[in-house]
Protein backbone atom coordinates (compact mmCIF):
# COMPACT_ATOMS: atom_id res chain seq x y z
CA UNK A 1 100.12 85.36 88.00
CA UNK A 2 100.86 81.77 86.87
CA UNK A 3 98.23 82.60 83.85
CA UNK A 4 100.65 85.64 82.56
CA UNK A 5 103.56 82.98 82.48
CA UNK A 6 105.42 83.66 85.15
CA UNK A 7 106.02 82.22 88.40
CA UNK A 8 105.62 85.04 91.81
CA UNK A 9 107.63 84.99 94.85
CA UNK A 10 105.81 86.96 97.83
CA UNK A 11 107.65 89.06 100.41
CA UNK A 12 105.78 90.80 103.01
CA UNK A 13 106.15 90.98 107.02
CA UNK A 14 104.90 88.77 109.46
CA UNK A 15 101.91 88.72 110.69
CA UNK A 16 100.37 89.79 107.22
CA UNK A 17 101.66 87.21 106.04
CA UNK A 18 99.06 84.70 106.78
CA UNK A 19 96.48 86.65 104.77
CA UNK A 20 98.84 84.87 101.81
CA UNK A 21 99.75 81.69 103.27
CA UNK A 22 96.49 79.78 101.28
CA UNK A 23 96.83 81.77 98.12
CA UNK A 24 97.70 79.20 95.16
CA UNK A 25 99.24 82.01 93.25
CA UNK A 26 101.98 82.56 94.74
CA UNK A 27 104.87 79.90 94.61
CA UNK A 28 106.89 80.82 97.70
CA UNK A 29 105.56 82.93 100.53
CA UNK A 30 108.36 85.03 102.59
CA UNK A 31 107.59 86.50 105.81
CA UNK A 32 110.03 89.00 106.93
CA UNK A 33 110.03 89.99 110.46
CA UNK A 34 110.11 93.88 110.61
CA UNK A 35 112.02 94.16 113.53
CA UNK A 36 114.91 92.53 111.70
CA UNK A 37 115.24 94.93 108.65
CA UNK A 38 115.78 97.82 110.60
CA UNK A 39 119.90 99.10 109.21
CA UNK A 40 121.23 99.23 106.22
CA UNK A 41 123.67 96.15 107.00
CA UNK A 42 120.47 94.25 108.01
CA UNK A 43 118.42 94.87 104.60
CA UNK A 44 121.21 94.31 102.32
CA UNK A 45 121.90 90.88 104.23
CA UNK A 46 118.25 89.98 103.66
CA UNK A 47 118.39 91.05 100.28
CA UNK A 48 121.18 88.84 99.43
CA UNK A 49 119.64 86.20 100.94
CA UNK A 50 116.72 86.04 98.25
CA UNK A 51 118.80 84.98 95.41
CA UNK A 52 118.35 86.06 91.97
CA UNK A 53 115.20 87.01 90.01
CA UNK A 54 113.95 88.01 86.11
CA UNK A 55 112.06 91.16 87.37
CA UNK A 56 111.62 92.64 91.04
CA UNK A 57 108.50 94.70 91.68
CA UNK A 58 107.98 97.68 94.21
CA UNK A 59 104.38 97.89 95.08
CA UNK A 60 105.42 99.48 98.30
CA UNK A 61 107.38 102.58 97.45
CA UNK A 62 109.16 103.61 100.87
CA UNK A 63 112.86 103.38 101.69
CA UNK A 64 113.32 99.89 103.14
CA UNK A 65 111.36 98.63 99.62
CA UNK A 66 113.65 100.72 97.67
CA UNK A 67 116.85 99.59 99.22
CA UNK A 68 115.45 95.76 99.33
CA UNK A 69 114.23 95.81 95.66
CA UNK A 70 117.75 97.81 94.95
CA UNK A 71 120.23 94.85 96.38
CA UNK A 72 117.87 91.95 95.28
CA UNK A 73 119.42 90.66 91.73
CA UNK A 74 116.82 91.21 89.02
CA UNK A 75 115.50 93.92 86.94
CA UNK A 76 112.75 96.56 88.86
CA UNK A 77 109.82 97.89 88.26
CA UNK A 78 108.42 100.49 91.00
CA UNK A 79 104.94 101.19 91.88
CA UNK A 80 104.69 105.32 91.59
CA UNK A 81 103.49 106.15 94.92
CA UNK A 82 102.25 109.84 93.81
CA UNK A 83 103.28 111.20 97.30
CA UNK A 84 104.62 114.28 97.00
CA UNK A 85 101.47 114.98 95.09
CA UNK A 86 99.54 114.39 97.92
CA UNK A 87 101.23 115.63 100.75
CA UNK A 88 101.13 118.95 98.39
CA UNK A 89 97.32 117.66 98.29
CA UNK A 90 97.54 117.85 94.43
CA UNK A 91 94.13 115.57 94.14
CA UNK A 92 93.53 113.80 91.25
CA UNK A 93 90.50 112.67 91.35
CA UNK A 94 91.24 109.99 88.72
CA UNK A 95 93.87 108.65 90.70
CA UNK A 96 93.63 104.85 92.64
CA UNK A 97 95.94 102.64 94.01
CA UNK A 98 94.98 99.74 92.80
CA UNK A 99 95.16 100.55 88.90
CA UNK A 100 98.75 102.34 90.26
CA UNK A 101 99.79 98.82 91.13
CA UNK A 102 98.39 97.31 87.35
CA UNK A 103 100.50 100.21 86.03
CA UNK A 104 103.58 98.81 87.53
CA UNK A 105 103.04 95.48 85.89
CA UNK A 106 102.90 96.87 82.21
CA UNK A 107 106.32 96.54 80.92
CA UNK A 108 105.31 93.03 81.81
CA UNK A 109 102.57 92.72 79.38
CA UNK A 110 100.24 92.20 81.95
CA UNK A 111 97.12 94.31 81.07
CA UNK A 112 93.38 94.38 82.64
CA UNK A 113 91.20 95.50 85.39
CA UNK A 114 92.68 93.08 87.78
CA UNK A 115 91.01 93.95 91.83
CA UNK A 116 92.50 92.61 95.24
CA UNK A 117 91.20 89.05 95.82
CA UNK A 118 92.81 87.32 99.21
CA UNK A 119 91.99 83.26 98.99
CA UNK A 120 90.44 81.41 101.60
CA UNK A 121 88.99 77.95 101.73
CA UNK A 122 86.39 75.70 103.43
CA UNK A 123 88.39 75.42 106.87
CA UNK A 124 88.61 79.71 107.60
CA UNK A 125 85.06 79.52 106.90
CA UNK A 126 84.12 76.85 108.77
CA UNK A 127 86.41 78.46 111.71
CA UNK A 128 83.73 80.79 112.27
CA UNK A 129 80.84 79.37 111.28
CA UNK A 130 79.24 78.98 114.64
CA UNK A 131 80.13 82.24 115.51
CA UNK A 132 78.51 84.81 113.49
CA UNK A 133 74.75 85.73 113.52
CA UNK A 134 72.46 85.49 110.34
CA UNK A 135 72.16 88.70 108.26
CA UNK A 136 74.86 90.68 109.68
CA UNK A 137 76.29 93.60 108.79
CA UNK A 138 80.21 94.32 109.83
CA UNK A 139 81.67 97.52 111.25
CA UNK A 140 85.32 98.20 111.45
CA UNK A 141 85.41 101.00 114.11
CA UNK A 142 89.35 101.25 114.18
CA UNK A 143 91.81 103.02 112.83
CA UNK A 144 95.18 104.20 113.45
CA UNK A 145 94.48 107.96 113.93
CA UNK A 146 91.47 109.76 115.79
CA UNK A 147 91.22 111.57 112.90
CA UNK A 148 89.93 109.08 110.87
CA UNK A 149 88.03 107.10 113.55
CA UNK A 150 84.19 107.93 112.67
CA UNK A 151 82.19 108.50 117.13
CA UNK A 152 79.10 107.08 116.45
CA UNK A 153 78.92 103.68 115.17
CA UNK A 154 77.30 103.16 118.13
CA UNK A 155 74.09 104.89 117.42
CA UNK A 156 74.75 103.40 113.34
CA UNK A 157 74.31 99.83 115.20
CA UNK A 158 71.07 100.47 117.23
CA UNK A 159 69.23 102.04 113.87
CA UNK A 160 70.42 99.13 111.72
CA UNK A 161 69.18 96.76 114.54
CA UNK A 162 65.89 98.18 114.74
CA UNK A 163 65.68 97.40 110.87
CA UNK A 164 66.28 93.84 111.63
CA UNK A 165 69.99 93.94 110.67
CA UNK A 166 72.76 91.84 113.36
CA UNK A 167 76.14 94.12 113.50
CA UNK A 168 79.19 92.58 114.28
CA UNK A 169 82.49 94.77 115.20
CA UNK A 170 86.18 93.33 113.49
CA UNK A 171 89.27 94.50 114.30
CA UNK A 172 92.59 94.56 116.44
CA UNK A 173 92.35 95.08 120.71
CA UNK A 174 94.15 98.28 119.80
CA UNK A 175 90.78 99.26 117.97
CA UNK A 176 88.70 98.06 120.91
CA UNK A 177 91.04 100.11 123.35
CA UNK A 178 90.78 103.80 121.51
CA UNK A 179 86.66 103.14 121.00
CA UNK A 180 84.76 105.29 123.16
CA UNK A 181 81.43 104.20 121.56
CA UNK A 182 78.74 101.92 123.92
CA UNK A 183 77.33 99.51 121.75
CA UNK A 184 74.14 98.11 122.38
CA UNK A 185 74.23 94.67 123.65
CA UNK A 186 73.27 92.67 120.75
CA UNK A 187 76.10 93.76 118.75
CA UNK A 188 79.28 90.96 118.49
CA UNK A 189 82.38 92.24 119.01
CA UNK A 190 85.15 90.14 117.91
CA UNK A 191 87.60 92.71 118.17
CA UNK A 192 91.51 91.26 119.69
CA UNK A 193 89.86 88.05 119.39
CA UNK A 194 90.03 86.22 115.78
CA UNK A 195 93.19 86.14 113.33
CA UNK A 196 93.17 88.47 110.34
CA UNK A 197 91.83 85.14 108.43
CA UNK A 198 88.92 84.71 110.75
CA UNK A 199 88.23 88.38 110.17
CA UNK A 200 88.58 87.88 106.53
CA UNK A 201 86.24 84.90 106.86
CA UNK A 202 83.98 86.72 109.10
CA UNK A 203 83.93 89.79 106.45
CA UNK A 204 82.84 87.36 103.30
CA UNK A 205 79.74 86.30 105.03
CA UNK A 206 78.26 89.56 105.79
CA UNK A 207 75.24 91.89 103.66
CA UNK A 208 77.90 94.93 104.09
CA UNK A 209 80.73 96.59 105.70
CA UNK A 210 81.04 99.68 107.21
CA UNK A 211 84.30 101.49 107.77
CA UNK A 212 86.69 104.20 108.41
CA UNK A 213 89.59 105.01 105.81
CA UNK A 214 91.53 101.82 107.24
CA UNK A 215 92.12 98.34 106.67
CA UNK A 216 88.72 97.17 107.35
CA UNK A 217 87.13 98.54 104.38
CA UNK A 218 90.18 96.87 102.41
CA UNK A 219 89.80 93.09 103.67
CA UNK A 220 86.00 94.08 102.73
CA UNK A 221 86.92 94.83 98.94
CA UNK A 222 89.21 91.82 99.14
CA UNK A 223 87.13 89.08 99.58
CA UNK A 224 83.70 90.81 97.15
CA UNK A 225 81.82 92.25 99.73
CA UNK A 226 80.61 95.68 99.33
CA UNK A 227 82.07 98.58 101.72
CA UNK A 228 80.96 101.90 102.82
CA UNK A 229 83.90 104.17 103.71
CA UNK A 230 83.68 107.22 106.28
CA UNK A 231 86.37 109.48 105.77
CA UNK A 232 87.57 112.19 108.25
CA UNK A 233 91.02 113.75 108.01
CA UNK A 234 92.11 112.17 104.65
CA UNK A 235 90.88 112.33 101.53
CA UNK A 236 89.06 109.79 98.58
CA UNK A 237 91.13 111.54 95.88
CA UNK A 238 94.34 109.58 98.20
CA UNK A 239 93.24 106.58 95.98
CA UNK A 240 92.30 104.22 98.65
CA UNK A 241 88.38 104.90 97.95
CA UNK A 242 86.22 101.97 97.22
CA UNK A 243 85.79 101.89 92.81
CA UNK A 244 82.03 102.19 91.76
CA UNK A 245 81.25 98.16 92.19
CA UNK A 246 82.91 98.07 95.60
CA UNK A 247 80.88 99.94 97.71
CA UNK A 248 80.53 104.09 98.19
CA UNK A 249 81.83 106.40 100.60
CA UNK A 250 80.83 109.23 103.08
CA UNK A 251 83.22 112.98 102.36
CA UNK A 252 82.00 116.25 103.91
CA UNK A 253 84.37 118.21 101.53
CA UNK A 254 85.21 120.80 104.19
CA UNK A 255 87.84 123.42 103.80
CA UNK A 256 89.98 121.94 106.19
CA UNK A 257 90.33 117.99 104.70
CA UNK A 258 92.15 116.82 104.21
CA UNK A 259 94.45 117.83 106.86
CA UNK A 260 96.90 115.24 106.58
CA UNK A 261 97.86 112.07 103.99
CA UNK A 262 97.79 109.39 106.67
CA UNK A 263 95.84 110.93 109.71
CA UNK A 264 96.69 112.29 113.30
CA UNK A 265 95.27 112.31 116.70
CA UNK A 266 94.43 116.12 117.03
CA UNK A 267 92.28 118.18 115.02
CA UNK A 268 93.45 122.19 114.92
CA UNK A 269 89.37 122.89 115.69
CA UNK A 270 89.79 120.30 118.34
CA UNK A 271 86.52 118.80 117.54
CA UNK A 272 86.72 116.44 114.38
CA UNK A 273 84.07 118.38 112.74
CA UNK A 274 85.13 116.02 109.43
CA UNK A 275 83.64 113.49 111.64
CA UNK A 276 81.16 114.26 114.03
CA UNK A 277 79.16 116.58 110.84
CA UNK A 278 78.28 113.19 109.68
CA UNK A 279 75.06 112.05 111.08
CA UNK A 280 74.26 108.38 111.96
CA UNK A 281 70.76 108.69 109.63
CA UNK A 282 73.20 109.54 107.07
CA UNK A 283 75.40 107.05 107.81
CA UNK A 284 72.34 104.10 107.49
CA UNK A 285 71.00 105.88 104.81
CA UNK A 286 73.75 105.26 102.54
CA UNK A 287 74.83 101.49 103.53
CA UNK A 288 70.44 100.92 103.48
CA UNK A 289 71.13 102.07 99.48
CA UNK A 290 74.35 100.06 99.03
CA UNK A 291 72.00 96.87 99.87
């Protein structure tokens, strides 16, 4: 934000923090480790340790940020998370994260339609240049909860192969762990194997991602490329949905979603009907138009 006038300090935890370590807006980087800011004692120690600052925003909104944003000297200005709101699942369909975070920097005089952009350079791309196919297509497979995780990218992959497409698979060896899917052989799975700026890298070359509600679909929107989000037991109207330029999304709009703000690994049908009511055709159908 050096073009507003002022100069931005950048606290997040490690290993995220290496998604900001190139990023030329930022003047000094701080990775926290998360198992260190565990008790009270430890957070306002931390917190004392970052010396004193004009303003001191919240974009996170949970206790730890609170209490850290509370002890650090400066005056605060606190992202409004909207939470209760949806846990009550009083959807606004208006309502989106991003422009949530812009309304937090007001009182600063910073105005505009401002979108995620992470930085990377010549040498992440060149880190995986010899590894990715031509005219590729990425899926992100993973996610946190079951709920969310969409069962057949699998059969997505073999249609969009037949139509000449190359899929590669991104994401953590957690993801690769909880997916049951058999790919078919031509697809590259990088999954437990790059760093998150490999991924990122990996994600700027490619026609399009494809992606559950997860952070896939928002390293996608990060670096420009277009995304097409599946959603199972959460909901677009959480604000996390891709905006109109970004990409599209997949919602069955059943009775039952969404079922819970950040997902779970049961569903009370017991078959993920959110999910699994969402054909592959469709699937390709959609990321066909978003190309």
């Amino acid at each position: 934000m050096y073009q507003s006038g002022y100069q931005v300090d950048f606290l997040t935890f490690k290993p995220f923090s290496q998604i900001f370590e190139k990023d030329y807006r930022i003047k000094n980087l701080i990775a926290a480790d998360k198992s260190q800011l565990k008790s009270f004692k430890d957070i306002l120690n931390f917190s004392k340790s970052l010396g004193k600052y004009d303003y001191v925003i919240d974009l996170h909104g949970n206790l730890r940020s609170f209490l850290l944003s509370t002890f650090t000297k400066g005056k605060v200005f606190r992202y409004k998370k909207q939470s209760l709101k949806r846990r009550l699942k009083m959807l606004d369909p208006n309502f989106n994260v991003v422009k949530a975070y812009l309304d937090t920097l007001k009182p600063l005089g910073i105005l505009g339609d401002y979108r995620p952009k992470v930085i990377l350079d010549q040498e992440d791309l060149n880190s995986v240049e010899n590894l990715i196919p031509q005219n590729y297509i990425v899926i992100g497979a993973g996610a946190r909860y079951l709920s969310k995780m969409y069962p057949y990218y699998d059969q997505v992959a073999e249609i969009l192969i037949s139509k000449g497409y190359n899929i590669v698979l991104v994401g953590s060896k957690e993801d690769k762990e909880k997916d049951k899917a058999i790919y078919p052989q031509q697809v590259i799975d990088f999954r437990g194997k790059l760093s998150i700026r490999q991924s990122l890298a990996v994600i700027s070359k490619s026609k399009l991602v494809i992606s559950n509600d997860s952070a896939v679909a928002h390293m996608a929107r990060a670096v420009s490329v277009k995304v097409l989000m599946i959603y199972g037991s959460t909901h677009p109207y959480f604000g996390f949905a891709p905006l109109k330029d970004e990409g599209d999304y997949i919602f069955k709009g059943l009775k039952c979603q969404p079922c819970t703000l950040h997902g779970k690994d049961s569903c009370k049908y017991g078959d993920f009907r959110c999910l699994t009511s969402i054909s592959p055709q469709k699937v390709v159908e959609k990321s066909l138009s978003l190309l």
